[in-house]
N, C-alpha and C. Protein backbone atom coordinates (compact mmCIF):
# COMPACT_ATOMS: atom_id res chain seq x y z
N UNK A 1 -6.64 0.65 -14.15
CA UNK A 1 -7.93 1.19 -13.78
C UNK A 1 -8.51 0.35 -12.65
N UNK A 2 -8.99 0.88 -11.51
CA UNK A 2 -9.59 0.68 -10.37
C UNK A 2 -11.50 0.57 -10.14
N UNK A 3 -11.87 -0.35 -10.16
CA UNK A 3 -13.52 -0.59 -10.09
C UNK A 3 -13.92 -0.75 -8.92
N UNK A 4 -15.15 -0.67 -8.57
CA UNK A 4 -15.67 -1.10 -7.24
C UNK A 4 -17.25 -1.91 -7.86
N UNK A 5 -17.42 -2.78 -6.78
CA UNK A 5 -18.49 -3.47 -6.49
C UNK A 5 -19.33 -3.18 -6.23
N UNK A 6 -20.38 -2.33 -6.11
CA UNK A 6 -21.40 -2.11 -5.18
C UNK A 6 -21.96 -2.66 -4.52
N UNK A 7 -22.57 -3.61 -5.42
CA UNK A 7 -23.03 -4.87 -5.28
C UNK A 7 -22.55 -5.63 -3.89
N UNK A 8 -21.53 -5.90 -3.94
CA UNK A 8 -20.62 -6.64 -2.47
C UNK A 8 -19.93 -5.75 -2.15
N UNK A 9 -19.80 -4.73 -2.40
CA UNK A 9 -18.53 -3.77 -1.79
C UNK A 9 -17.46 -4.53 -1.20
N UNK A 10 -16.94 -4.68 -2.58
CA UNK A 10 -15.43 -5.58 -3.13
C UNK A 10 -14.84 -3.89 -3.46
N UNK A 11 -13.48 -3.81 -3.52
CA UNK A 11 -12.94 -3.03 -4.09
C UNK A 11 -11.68 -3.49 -3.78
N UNK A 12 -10.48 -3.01 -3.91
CA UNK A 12 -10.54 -2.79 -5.54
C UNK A 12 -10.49 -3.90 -6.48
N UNK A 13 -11.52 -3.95 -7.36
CA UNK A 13 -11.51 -4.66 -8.33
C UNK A 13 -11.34 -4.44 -9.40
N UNK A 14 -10.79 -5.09 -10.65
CA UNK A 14 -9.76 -4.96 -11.89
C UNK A 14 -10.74 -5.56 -12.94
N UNK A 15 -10.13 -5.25 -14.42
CA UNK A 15 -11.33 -5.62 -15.44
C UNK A 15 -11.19 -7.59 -14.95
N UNK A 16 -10.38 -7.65 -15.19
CA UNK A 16 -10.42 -9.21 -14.99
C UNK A 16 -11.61 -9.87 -13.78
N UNK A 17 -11.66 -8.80 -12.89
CA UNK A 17 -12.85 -9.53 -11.89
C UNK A 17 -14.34 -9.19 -12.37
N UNK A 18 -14.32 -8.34 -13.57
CA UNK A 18 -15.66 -7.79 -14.03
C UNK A 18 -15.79 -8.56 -14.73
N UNK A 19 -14.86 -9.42 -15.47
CA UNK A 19 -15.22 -10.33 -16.53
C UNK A 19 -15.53 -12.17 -16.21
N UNK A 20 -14.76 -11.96 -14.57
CA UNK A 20 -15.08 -13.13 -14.16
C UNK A 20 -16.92 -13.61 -13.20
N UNK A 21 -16.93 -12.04 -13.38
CA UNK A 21 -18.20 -11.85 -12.67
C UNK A 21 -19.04 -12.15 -14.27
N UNK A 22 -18.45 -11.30 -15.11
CA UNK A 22 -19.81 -11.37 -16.07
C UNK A 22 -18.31 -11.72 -17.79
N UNK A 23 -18.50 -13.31 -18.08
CA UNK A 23 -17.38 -13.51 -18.66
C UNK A 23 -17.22 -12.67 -20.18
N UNK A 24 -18.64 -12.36 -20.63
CA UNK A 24 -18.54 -11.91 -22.14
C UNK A 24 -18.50 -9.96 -21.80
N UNK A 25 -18.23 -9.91 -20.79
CA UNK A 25 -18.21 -8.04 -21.00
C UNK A 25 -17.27 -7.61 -21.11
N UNK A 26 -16.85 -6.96 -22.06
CA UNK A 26 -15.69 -6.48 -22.39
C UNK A 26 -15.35 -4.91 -22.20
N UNK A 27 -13.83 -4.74 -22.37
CA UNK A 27 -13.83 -3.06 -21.70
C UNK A 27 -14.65 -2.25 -22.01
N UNK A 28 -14.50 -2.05 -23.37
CA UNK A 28 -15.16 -1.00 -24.42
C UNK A 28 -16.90 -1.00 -23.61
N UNK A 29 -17.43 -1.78 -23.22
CA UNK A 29 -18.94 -2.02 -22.99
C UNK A 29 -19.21 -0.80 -21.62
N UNK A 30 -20.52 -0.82 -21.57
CA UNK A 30 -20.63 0.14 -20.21
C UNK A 30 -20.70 -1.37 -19.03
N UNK A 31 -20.10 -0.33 -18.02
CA UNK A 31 -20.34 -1.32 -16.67
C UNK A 31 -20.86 -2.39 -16.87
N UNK A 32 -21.07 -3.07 -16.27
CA UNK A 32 -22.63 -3.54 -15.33
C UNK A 32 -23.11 -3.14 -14.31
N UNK A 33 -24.33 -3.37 -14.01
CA UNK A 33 -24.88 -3.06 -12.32
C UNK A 33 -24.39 -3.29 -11.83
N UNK A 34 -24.08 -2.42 -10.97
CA UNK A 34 -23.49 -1.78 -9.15
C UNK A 34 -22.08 -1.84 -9.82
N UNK A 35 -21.29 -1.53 -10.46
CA UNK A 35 -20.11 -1.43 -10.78
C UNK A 35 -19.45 -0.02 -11.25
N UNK A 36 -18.69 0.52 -10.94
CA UNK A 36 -18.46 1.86 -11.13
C UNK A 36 -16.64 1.81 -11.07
N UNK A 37 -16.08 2.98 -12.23
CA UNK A 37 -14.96 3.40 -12.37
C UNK A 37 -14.72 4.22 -10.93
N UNK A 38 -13.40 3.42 -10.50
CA UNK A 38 -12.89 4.99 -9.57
C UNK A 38 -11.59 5.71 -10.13
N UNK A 39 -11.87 7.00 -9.76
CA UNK A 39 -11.05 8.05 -10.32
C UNK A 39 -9.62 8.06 -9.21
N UNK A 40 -8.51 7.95 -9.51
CA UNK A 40 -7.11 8.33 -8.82
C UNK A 40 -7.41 9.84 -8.23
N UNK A 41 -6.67 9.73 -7.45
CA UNK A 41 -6.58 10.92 -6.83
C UNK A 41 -5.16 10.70 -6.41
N UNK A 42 -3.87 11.84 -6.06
CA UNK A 42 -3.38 12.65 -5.92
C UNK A 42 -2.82 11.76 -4.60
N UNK A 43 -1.60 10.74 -4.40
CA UNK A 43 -1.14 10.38 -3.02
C UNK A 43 -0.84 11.41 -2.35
N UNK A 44 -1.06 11.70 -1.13
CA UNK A 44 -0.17 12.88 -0.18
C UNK A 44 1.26 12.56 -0.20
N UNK A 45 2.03 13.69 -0.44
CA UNK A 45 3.40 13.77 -0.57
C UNK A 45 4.17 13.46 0.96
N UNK A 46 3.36 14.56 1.69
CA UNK A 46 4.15 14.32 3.34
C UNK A 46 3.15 13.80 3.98
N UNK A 47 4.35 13.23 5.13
CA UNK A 47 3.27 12.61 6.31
C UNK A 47 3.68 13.10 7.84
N UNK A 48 3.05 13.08 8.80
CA UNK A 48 3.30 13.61 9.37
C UNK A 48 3.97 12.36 10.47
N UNK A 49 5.07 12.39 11.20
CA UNK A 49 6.39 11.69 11.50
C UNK A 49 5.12 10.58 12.65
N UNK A 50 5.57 9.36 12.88
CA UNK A 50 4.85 8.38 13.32
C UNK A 50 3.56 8.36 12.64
N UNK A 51 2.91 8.09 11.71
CA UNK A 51 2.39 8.02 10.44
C UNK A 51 2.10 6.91 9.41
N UNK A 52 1.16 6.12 8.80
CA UNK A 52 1.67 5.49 7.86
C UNK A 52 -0.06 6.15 6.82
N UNK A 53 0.79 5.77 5.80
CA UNK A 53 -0.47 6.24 4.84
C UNK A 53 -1.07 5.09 3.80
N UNK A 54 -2.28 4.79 4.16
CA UNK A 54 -3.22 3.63 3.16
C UNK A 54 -4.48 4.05 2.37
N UNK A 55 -4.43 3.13 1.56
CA UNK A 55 -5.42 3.29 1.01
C UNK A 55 -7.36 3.32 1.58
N UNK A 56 -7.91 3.83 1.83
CA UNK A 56 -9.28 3.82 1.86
C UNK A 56 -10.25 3.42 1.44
N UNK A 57 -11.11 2.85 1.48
CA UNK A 57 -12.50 3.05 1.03
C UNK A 57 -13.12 4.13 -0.01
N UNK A 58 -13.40 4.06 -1.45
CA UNK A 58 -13.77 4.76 -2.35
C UNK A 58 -14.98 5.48 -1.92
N UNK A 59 -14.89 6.87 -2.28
CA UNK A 59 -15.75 7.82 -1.82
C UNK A 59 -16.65 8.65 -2.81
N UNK A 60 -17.55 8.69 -2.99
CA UNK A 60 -18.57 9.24 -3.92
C UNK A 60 -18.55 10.35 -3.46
N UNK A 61 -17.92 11.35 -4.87
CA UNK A 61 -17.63 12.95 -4.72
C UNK A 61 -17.95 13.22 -6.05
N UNK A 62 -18.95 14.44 -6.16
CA UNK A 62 -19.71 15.01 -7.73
C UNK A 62 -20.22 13.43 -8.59
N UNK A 63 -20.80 12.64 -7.11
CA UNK A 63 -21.30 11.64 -8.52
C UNK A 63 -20.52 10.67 -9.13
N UNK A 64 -19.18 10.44 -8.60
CA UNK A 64 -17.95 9.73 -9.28
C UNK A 64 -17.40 9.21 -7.94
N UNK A 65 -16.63 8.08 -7.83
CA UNK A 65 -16.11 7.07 -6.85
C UNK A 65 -14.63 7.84 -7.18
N UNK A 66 -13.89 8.42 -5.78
CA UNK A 66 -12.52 8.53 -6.03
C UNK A 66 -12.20 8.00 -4.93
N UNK A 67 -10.81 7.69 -5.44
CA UNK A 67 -9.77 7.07 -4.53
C UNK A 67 -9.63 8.22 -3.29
N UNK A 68 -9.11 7.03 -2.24
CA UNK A 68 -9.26 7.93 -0.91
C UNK A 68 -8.21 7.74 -0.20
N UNK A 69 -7.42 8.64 0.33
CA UNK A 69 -6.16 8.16 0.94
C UNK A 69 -6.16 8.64 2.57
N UNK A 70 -5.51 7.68 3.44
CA UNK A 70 -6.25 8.27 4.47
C UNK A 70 -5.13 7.67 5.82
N UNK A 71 -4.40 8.17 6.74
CA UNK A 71 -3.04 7.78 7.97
C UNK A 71 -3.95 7.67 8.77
N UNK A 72 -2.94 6.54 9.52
CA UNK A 72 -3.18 6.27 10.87
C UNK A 72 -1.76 6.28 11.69
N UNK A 73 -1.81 6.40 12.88
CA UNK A 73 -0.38 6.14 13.71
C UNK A 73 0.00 5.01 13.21
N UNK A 74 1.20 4.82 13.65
CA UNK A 74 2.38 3.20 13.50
C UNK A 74 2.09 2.76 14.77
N UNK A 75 1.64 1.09 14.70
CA UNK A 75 1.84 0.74 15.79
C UNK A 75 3.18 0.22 16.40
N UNK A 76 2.93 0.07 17.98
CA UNK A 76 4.54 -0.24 18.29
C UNK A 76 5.19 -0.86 18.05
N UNK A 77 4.54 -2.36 16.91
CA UNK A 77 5.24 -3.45 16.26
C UNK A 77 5.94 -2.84 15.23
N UNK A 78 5.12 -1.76 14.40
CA UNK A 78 5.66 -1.32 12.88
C UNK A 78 6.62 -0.36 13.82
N UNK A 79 7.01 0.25 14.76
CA UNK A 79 8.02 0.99 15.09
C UNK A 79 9.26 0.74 15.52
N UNK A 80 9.18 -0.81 16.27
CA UNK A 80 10.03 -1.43 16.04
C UNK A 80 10.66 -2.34 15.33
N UNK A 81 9.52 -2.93 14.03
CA UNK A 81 10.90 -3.25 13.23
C UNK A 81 11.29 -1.89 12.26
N UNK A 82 10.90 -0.82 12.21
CA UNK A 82 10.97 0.39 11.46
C UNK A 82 12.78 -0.04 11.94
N UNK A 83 13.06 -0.09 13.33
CA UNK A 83 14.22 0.12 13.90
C UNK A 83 15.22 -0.98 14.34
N UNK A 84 14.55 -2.51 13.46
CA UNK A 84 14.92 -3.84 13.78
C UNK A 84 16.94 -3.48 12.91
N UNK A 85 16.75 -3.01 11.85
CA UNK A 85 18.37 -3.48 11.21
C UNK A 85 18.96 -2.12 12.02
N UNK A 86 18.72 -0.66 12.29
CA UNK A 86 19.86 -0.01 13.31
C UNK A 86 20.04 -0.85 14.58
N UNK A 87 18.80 -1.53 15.29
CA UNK A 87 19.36 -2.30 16.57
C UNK A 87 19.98 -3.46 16.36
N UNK A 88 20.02 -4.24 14.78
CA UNK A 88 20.84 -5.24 15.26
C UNK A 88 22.33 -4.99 14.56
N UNK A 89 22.24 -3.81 13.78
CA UNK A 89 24.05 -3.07 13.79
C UNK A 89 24.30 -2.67 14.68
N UNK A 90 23.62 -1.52 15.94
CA UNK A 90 24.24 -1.70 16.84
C UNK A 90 24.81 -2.87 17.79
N UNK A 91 24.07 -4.01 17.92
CA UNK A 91 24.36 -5.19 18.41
C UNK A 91 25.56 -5.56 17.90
N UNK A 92 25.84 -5.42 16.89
CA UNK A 92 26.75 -5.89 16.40
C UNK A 92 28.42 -5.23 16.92
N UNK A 93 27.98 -3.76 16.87
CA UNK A 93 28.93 -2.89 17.21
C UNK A 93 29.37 -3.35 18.85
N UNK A 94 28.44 -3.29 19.49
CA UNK A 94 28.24 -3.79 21.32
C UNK A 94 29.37 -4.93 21.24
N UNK A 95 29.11 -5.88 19.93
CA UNK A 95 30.35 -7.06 20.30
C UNK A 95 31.27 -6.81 20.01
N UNK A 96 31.59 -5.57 19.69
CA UNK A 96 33.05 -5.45 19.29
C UNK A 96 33.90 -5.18 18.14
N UNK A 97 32.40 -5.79 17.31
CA UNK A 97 32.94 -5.43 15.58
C UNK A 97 32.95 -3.91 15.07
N UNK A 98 33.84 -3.64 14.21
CA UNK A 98 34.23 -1.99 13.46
C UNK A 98 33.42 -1.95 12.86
N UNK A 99 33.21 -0.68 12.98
CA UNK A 99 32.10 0.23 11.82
C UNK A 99 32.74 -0.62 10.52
N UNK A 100 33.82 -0.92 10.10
CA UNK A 100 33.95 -1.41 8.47
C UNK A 100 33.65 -2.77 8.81
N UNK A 101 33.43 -3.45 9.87
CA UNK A 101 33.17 -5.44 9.89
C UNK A 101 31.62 -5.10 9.77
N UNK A 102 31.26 -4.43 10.21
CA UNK A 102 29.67 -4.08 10.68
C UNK A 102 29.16 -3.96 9.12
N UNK A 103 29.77 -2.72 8.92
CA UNK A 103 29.24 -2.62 7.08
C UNK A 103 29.27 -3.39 6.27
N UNK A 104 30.40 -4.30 5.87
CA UNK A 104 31.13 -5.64 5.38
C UNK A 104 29.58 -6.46 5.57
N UNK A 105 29.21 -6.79 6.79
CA UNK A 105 28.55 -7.89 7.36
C UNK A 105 26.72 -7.51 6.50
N UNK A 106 26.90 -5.90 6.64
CA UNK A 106 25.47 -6.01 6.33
C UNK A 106 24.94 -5.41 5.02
N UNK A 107 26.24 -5.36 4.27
CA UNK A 107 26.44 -5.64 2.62
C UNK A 107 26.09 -6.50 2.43
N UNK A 108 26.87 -8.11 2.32
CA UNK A 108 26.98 -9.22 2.23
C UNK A 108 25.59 -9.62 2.25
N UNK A 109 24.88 -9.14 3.86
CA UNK A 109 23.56 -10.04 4.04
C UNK A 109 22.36 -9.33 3.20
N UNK A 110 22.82 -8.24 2.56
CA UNK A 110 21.80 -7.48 1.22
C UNK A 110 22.19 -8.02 0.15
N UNK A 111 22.96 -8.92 -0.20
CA UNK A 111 23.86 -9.26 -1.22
C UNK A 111 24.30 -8.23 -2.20
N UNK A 112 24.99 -7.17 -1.66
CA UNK A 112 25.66 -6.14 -2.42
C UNK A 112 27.50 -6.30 -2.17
C-alpha cells in the first residue's frame, strides 16, 4: 500500500514512514493529518516506440489519490545504452570473431 504526505508532499510513502512520523499509529487506526491512501491504477500495457513510462505524481480523482502513470521520450543517453551490448557484439564481430566466439563470449560475461 502506497500513502502520500500532504503535509510535505513526500510520496510515495509506506506504513513504516507513517509510523516513523507518528511512532504509536498503527495500520488498523485512521490516517493522520494530511495523509491519505493512494489507490493503484492499471500500468499501460503499450508504449509508444522511443518512450519510457514512470511513475507520477498522485492525483485526486472522485475525492481519492490515484496512482498516475505518465511517458516521456528516451533521452539520447537512454538510447544509446538501450543499444550499448548490440554495438559492442557487433564490435566484436568487426574483429573477426564468429557469431559462435561472439555468443560463447557474451554467455560467459552473463554468467550463463
Amino acid at each position: 500500500m502506497r500513502y502520500i504526505n500532504t503535509l510535505t508532499n513526500e510520496y510515495p510513502q509506506f506504513i513504516g514512514d507513517i509510523q516513523r512520523f507518528l511512532p504509536k499509529w498503527q495500520e488498523n487506526e485512521k490516517l493522520p493529518t494530511g495523509w491519505f491512501k493512494v489507490n493503484d491504477t492499471p500500468i499501460p500495457e503499450s508504449l509508444e516506440p522511443g518512450t519510457v513510462l514512470f511513475e507520477d505524481f498522485p492525483a485526486m480523482v472522485d475525492g481519492e489519490y490515484q496512482r498516475v502513470w505518465s511517458t516521456r521520450q528516451l533521452t539520447a543517453e537512454e538510447i544509446e545504452q538501450m543499444a550499448a551490448p548490440e554495438s559492442a557484439r557487433q564490435r566484436f564481430l568487426d574483429l573477426g570473431f564468429t557469431e559462435v566466439e561472439t555468443d560463447f563470449i557474451f554467455r560467459r560475461l552473463a554468467g550463463r
